[in-house]
PDB file of N, CA and C in Angstrom:
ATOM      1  N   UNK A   1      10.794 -11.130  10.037  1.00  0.00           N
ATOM      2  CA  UNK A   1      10.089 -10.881   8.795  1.00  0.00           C
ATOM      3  C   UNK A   1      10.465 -11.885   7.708  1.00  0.00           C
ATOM      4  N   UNK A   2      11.781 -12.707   8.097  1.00  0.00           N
ATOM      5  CA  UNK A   2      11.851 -13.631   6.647  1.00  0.00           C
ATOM      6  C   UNK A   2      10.848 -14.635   6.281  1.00  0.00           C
ATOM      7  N   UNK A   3       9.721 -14.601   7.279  1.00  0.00           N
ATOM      8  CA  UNK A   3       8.819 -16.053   7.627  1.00  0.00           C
ATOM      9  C   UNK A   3       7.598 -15.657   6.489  1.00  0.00           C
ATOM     10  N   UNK A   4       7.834 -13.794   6.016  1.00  0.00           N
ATOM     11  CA  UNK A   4       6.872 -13.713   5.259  1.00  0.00           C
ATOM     12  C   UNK A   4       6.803 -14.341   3.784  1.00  0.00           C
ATOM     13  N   UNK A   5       5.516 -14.548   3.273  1.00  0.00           N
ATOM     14  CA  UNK A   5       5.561 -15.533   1.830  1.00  0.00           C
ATOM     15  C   UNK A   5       6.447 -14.764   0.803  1.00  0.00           C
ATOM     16  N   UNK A   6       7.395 -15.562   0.111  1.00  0.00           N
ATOM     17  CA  UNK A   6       8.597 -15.510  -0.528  1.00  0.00           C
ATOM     18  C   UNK A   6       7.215 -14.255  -2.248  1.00  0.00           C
ATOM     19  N   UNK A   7       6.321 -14.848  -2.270  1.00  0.00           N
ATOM     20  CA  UNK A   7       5.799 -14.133  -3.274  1.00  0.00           C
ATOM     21  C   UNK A   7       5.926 -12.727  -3.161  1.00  0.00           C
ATOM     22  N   UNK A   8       5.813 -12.760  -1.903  1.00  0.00           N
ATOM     23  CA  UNK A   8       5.652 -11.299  -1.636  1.00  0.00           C
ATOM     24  C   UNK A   8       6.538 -10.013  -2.218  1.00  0.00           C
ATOM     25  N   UNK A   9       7.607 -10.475  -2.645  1.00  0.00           N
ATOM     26  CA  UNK A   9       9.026  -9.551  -2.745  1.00  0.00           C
ATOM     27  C   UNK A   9       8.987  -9.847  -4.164  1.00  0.00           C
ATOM     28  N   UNK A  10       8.508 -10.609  -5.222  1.00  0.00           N
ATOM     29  CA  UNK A  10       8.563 -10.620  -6.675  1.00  0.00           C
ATOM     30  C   UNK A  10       9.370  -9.763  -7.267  1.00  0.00           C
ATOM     31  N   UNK A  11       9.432  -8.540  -6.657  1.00  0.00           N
ATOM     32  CA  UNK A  11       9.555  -7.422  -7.303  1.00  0.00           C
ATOM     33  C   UNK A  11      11.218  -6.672  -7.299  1.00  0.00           C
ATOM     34  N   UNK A  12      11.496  -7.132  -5.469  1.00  0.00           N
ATOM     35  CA  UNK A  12      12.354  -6.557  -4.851  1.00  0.00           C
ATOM     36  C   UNK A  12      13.283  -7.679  -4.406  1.00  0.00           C
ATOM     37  N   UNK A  13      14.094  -7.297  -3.905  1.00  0.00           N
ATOM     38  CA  UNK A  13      15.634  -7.770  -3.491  1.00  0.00           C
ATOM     39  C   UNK A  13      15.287  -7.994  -1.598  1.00  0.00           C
ATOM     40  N   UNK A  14      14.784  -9.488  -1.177  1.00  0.00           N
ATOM     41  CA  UNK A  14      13.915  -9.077   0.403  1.00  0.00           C
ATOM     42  C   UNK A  14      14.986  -8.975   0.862  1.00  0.00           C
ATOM     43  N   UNK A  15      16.420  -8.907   0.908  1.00  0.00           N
ATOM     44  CA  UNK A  15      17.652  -8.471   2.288  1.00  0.00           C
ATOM     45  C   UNK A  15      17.485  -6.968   2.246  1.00  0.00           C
ATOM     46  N   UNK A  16      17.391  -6.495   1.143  1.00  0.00           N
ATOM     47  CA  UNK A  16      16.953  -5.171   1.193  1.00  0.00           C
ATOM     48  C   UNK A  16      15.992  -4.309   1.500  1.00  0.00           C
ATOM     49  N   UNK A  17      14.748  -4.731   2.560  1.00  0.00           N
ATOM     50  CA  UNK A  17      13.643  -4.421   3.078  1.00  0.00           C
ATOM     51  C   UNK A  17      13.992  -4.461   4.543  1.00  0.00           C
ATOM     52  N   UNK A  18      13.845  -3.100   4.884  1.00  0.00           N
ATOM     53  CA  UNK A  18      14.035  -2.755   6.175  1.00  0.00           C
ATOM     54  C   UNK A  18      12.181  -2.686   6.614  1.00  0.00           C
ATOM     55  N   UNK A  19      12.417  -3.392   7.911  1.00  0.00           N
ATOM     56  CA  UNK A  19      11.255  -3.560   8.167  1.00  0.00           C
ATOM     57  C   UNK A  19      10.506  -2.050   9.112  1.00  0.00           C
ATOM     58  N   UNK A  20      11.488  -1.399   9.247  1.00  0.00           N
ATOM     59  CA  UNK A  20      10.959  -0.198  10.070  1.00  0.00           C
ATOM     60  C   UNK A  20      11.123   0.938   9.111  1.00  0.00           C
ATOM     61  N   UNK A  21      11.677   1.063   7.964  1.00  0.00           N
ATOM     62  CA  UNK A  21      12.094   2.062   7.414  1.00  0.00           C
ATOM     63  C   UNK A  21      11.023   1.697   5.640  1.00  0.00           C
ATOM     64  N   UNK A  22      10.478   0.594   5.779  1.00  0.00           N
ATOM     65  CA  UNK A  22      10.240   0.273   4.572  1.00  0.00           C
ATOM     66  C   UNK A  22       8.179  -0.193   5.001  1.00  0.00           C
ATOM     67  N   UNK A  23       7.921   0.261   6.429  1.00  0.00           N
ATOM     68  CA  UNK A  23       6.948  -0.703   6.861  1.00  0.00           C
ATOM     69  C   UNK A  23       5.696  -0.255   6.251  1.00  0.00           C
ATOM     70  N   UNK A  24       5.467   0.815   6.104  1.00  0.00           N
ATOM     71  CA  UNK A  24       4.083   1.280   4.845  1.00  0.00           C
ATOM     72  C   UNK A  24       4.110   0.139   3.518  1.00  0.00           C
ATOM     73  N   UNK A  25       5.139   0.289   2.898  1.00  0.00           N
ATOM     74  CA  UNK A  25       4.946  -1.015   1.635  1.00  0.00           C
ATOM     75  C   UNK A  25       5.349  -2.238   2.239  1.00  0.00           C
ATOM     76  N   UNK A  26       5.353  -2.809   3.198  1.00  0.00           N
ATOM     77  CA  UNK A  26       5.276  -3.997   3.649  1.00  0.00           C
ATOM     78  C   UNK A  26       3.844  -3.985   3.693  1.00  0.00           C
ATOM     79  N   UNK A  27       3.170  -3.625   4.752  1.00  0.00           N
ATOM     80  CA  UNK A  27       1.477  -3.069   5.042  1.00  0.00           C
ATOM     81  C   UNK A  27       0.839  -3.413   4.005  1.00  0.00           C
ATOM     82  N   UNK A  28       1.226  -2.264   2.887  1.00  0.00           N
ATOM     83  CA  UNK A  28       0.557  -2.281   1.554  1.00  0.00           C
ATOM     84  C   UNK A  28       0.700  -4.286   0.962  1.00  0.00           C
ATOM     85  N   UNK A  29       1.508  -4.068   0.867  1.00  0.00           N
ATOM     86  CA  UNK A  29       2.038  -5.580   0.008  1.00  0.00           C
ATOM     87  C   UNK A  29       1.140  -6.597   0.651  1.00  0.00           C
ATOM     88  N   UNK A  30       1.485  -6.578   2.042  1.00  0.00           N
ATOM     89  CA  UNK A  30       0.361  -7.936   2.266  1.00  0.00           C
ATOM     90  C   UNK A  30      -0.908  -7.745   2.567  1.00  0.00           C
ATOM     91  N   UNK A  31      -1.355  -6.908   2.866  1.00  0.00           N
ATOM     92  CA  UNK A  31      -2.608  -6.392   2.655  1.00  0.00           C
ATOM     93  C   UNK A  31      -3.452  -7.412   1.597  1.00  0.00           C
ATOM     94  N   UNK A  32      -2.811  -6.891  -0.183  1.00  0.00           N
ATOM     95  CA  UNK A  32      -2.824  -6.649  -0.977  1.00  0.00           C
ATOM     96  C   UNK A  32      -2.539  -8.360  -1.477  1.00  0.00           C
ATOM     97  N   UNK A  33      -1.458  -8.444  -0.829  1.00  0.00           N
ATOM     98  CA  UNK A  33      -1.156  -9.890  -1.656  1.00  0.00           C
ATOM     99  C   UNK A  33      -0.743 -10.969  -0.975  1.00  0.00           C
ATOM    100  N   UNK A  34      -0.812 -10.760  -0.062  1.00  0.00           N
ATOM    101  CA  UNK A  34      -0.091 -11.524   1.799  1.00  0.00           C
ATOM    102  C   UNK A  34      -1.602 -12.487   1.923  1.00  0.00           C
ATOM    103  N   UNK A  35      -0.870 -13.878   2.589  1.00  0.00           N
ATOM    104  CA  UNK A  35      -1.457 -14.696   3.209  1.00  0.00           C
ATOM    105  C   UNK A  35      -2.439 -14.259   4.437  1.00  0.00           C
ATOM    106  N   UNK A  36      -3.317 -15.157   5.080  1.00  0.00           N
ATOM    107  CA  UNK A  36      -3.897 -14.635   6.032  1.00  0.00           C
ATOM    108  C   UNK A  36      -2.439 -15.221   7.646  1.00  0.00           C
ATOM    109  N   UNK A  37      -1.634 -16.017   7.331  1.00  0.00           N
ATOM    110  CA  UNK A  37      -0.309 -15.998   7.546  1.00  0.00           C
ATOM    111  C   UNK A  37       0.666 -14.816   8.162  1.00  0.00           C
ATOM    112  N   UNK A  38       0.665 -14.189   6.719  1.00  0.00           N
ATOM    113  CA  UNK A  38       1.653 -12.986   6.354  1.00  0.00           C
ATOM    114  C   UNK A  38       1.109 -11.655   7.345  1.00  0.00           C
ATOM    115  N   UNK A  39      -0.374 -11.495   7.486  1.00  0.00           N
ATOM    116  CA  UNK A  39      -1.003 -10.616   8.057  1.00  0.00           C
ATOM    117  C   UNK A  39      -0.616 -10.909   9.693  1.00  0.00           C
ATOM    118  N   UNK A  40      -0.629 -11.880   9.980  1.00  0.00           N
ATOM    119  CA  UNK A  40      -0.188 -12.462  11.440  1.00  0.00           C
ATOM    120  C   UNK A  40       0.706 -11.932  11.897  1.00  0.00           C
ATOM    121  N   UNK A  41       1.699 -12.391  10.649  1.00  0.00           N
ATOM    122  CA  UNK A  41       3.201 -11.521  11.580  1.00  0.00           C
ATOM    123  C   UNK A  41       3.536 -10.481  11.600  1.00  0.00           C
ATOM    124  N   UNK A  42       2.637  -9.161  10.181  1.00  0.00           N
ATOM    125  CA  UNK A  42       2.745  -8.158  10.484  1.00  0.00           C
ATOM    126  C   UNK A  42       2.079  -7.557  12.117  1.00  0.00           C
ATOM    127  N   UNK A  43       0.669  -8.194  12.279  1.00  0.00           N
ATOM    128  CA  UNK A  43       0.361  -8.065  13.384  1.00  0.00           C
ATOM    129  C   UNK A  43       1.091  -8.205  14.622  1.00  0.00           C
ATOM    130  N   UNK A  44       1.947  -9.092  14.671  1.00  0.00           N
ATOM    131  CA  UNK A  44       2.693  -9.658  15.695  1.00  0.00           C
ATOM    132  C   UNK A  44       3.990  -8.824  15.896  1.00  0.00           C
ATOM    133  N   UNK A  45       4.524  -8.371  14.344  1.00  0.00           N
ATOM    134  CA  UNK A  45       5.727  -7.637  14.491  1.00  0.00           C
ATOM    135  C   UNK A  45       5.442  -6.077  14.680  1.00  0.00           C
ATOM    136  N   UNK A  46       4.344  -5.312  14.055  1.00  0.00           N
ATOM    137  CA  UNK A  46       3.986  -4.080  14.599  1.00  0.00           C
ATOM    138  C   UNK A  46       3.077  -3.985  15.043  1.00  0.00           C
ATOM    139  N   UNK A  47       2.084  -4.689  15.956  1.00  0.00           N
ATOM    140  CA  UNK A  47       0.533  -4.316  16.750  1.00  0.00           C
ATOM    141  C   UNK A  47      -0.167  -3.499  15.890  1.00  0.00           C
ATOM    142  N   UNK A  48      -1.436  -4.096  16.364  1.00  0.00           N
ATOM    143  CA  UNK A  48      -2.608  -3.139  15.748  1.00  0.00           C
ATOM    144  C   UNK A  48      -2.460  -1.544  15.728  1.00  0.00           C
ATOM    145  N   UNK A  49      -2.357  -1.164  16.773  1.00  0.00           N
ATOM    146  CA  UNK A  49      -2.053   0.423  16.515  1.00  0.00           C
ATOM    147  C   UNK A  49      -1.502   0.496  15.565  1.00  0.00           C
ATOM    148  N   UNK A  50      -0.326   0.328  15.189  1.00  0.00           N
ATOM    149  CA  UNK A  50       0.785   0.781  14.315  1.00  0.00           C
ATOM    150  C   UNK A  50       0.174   0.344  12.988  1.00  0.00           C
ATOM    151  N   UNK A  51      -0.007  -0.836  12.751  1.00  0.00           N
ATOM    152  CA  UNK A  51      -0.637  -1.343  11.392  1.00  0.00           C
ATOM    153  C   UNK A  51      -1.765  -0.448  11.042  1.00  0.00           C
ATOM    154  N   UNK A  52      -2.798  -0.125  12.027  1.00  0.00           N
ATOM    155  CA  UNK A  52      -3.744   1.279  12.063  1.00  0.00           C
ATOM    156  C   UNK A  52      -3.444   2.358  11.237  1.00  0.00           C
ATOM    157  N   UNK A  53      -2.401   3.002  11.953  1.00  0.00           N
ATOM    158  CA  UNK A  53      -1.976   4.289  11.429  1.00  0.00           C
ATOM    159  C   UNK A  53      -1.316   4.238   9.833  1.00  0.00           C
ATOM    160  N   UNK A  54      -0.735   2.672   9.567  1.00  0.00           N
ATOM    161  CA  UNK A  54       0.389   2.619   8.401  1.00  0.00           C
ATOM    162  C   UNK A  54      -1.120   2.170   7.277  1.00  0.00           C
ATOM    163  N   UNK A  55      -2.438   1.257   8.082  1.00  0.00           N
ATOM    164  CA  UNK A  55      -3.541   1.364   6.549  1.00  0.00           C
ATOM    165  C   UNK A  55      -4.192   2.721   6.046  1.00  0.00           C
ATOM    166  N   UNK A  56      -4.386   3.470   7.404  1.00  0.00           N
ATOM    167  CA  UNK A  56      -4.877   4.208   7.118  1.00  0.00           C
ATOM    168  C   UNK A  56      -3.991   5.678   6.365  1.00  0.00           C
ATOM    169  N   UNK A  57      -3.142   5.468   6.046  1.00  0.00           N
ATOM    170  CA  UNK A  57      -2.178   6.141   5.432  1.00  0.00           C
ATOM    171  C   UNK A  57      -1.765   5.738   4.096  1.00  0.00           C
ATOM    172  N   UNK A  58      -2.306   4.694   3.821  1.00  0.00           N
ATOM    173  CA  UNK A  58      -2.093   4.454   2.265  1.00  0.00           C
ATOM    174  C   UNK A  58      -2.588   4.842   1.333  1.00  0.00           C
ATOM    175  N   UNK A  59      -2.389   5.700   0.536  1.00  0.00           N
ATOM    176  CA  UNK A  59      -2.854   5.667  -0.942  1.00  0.00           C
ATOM    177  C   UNK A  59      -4.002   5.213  -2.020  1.00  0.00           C
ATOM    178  N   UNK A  60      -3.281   3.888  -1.732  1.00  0.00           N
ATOM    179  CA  UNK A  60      -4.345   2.807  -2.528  1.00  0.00           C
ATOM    180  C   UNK A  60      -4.827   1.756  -1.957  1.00  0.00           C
ATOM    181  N   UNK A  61      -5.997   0.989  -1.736  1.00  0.00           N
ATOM    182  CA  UNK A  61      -6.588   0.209  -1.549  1.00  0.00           C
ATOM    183  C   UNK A  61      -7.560  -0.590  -2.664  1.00  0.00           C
ATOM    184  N   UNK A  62      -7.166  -1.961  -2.493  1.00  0.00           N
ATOM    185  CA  UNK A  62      -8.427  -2.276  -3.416  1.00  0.00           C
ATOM    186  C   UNK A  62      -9.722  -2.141  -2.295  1.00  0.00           C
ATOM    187  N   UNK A  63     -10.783  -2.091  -3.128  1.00  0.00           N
ATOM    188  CA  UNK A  63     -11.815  -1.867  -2.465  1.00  0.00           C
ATOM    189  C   UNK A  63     -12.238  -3.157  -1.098  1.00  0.00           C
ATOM    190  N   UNK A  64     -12.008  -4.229  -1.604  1.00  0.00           N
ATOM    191  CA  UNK A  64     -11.993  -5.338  -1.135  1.00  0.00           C
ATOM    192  C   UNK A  64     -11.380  -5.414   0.372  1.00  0.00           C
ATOM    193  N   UNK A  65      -9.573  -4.640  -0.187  1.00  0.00           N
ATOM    194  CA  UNK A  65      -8.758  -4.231   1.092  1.00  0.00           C
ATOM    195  C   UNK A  65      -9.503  -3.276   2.007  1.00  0.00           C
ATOM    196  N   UNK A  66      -9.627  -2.741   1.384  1.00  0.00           N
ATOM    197  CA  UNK A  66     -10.825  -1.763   2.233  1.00  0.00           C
ATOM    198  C   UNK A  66     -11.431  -1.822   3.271  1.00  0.00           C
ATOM    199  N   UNK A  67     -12.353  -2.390   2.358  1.00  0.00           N
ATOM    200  CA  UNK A  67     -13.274  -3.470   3.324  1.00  0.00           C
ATOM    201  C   UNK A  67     -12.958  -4.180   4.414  1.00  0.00           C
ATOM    202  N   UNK A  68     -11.766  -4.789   4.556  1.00  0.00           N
ATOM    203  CA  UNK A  68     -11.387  -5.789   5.318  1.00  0.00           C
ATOM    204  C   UNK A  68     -10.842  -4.683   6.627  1.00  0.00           C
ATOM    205  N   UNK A  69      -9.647  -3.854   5.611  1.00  0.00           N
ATOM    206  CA  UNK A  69      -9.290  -3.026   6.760  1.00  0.00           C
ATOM    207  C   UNK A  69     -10.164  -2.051   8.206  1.00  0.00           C
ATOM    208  N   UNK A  70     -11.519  -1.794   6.977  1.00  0.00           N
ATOM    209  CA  UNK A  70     -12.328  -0.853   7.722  1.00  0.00           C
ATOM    210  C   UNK A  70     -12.958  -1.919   8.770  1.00  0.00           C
ATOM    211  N   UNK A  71     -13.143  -3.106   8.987  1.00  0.00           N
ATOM    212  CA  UNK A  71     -14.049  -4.075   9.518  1.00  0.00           C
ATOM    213  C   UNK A  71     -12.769  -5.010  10.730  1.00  0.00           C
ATOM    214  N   UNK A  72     -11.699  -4.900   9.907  1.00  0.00           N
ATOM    215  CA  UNK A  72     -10.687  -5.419  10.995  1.00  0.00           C
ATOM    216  C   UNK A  72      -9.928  -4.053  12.084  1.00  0.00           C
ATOM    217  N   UNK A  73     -10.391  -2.743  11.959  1.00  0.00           N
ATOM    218  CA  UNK A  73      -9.425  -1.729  12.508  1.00  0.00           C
ATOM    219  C   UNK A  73     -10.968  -1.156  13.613  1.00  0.00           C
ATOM    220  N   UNK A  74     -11.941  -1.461  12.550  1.00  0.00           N
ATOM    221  CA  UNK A  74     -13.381  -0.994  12.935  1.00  0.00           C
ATOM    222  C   UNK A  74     -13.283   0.233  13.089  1.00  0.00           C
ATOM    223  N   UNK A  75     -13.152   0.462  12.003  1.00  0.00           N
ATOM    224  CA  UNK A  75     -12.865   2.108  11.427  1.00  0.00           C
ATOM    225  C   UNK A  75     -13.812   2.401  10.020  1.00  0.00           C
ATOM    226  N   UNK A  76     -14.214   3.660  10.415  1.00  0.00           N
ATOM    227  CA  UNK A  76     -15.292   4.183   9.318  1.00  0.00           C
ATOM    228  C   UNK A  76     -13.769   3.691   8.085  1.00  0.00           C
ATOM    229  N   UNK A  77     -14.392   3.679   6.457  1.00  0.00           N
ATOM    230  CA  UNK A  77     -13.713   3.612   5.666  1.00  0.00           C
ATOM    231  C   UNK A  77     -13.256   5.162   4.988  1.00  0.00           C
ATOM    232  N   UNK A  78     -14.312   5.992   5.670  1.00  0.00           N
ATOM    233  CA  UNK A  78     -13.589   7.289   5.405  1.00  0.00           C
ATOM    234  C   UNK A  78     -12.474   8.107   6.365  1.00  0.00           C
ATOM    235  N   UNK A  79     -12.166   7.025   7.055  1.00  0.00           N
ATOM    236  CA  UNK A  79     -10.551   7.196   8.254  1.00  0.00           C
ATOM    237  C   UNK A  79      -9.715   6.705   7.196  1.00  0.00           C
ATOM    238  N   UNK A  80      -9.347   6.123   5.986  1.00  0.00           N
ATOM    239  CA  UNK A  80      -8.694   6.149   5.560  1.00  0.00           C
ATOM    240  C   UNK A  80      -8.239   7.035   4.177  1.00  0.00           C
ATOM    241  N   UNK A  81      -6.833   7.309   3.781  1.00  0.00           N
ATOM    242  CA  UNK A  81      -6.902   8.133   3.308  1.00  0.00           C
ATOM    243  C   UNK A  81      -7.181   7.603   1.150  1.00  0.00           C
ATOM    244  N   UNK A  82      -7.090   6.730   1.298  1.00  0.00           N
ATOM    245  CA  UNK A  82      -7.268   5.763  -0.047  1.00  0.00           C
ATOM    246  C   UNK A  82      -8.491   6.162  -0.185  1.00  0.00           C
ATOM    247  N   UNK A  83      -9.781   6.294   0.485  1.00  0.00           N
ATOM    248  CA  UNK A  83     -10.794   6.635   0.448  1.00  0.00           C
ATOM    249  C   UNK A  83     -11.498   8.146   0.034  1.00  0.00           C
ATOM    250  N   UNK A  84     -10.117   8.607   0.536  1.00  0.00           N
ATOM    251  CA  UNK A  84     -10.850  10.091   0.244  1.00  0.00           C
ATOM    252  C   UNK A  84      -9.683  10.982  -0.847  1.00  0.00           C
ATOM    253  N   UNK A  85      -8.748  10.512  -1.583  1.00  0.00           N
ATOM    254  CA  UNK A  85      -8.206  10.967  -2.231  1.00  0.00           C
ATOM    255  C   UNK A  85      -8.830  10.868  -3.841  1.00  0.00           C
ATOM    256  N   UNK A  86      -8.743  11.899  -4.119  1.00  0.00           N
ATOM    257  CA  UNK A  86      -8.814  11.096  -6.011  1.00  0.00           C
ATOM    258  C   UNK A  86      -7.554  10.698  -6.599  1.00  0.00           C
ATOM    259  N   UNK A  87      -8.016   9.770  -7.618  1.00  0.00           N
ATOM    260  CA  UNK A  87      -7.104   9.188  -8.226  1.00  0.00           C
ATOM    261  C   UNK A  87      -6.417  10.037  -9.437  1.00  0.00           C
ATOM    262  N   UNK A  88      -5.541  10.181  -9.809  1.00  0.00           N
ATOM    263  CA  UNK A  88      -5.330  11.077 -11.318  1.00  0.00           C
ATOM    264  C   UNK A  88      -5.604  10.668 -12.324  1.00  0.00           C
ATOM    265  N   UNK A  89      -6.027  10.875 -13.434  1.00  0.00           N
ATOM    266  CA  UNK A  89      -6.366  10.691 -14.262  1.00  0.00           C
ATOM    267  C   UNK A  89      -5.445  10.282 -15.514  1.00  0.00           C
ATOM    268  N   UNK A  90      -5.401   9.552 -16.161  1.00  0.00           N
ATOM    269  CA  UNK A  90      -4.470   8.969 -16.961  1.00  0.00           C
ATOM    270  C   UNK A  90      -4.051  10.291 -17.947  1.00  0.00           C
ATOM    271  N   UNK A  91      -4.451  11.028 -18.624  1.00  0.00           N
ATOM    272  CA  UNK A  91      -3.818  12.496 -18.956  1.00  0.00           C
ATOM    273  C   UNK A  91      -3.001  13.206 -18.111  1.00  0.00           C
ATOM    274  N   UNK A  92      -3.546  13.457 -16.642  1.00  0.00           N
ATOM    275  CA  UNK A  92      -2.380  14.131 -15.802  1.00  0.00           C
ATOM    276  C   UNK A  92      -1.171  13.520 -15.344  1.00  0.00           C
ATOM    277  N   UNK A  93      -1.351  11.776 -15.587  1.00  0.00           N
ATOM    278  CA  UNK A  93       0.093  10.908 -15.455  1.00  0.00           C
ATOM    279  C   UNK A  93       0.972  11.015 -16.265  1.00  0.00           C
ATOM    280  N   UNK A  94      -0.372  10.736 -17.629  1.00  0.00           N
ATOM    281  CA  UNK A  94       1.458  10.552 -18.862  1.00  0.00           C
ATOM    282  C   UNK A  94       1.133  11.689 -20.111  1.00  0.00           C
ATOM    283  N   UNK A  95       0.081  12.901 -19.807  1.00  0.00           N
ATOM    284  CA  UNK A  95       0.132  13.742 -20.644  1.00  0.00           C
ATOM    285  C   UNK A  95      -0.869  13.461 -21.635  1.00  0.00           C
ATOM    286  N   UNK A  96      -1.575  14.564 -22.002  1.00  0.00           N
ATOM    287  CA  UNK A  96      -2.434  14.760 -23.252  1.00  0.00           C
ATOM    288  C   UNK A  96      -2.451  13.990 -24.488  1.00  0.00           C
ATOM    289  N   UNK A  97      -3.161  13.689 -25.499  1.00  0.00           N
ATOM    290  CA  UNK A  97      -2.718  12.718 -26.356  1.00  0.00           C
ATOM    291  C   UNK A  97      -2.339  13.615 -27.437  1.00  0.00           C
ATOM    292  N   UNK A  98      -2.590  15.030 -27.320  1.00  0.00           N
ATOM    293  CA  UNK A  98      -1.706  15.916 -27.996  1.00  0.00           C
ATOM    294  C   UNK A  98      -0.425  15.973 -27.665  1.00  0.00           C
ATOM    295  N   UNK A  99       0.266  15.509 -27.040  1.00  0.00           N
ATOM    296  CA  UNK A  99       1.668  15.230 -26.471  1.00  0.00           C
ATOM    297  C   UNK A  99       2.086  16.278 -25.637  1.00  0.00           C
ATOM    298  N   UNK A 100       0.866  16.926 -24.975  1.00  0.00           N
ATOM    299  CA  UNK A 100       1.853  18.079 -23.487  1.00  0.00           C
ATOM    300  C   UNK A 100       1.760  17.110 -22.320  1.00  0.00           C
ATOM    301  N   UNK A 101       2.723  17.689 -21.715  1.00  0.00           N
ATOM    302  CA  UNK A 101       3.240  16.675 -20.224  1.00  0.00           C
ATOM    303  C   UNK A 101       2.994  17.251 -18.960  1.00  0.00           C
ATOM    304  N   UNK A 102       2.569  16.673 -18.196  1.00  0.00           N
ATOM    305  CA  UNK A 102       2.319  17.016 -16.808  1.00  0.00           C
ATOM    306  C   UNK A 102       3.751  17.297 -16.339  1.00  0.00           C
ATOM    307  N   UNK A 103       3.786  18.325 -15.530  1.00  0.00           N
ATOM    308  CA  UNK A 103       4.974  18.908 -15.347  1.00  0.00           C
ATOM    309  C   UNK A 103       5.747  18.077 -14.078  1.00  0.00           C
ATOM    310  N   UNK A 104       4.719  17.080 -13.509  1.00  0.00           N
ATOM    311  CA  UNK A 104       5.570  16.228 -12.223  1.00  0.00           C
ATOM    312  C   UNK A 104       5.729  14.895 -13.351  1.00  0.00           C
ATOM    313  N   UNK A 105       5.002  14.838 -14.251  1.00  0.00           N
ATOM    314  CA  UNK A 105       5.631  13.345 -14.942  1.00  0.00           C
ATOM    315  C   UNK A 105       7.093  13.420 -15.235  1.00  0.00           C
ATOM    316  N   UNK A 106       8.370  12.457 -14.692  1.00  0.00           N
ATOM    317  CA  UNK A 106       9.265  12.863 -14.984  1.00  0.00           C
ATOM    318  C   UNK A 106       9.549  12.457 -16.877  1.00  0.00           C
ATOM    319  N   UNK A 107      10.168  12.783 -17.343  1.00  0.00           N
ATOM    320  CA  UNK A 107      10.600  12.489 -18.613  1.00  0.00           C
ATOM    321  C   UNK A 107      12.137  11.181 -19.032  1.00  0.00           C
ATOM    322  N   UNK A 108      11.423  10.579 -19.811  1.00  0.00           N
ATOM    323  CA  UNK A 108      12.095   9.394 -19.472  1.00  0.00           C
ATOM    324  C   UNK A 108      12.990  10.233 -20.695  1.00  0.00           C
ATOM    325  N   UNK A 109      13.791   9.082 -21.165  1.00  0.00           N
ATOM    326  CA  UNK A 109      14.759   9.056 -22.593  1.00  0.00           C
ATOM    327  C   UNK A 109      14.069   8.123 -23.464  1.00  0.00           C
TER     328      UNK A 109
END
């Protein structure tokens, strides 16, 4: 996995990405922001099946990803679950603009 594009980890610390324990946001990440490269070696390092089960288990998709996924897995786009979830609504994330809080938003300091 170190062969993947260095952009990819912007965020994170890459010695600290376990590739079996972390492989849904790997998925996600290059999906999302991965070379047509980066997609290779996920392919190569977990087979289609597995990459299968880990798109169709995501959350979020851009639509675009979507697209690609539903046409590269050749899977209806309603096999995935990005597709059929709703999104929350910016009130139920960070609370009313009367200031009540969604009771899973945690509360910062």
């Amino acid at each position: 996995m170190n062969a993947l594009s260095s952009h990819l980890f912007w965020d994170v610390n890459r010695d600290e990405i376990d590739p079996v324990a972390h492989a849904a946001w790997l998925t996600h990440r290059v999906l999302e922001y991965g070379r047509w490269a980066d997609w290779q070696i996920l392919v190569s390092e977990y087979g289609k099946p597995r990459l299968a089960e880990l798109a169709t288990g995501l959350r979020t998709l851009s639509p675009k990803t979507l697209a690609f996924c539903s046409a590269w897995f050749q899977l209806p786009k309603s096999a995935f679950r990005c597709s059929t979830s709703t999104p929350r609504s910016p009130e139920r994330v960070f609370g009313s603009r009367s200031g009540e809080r969604d009771s899973a938003t945690p509360h910062l300091p």
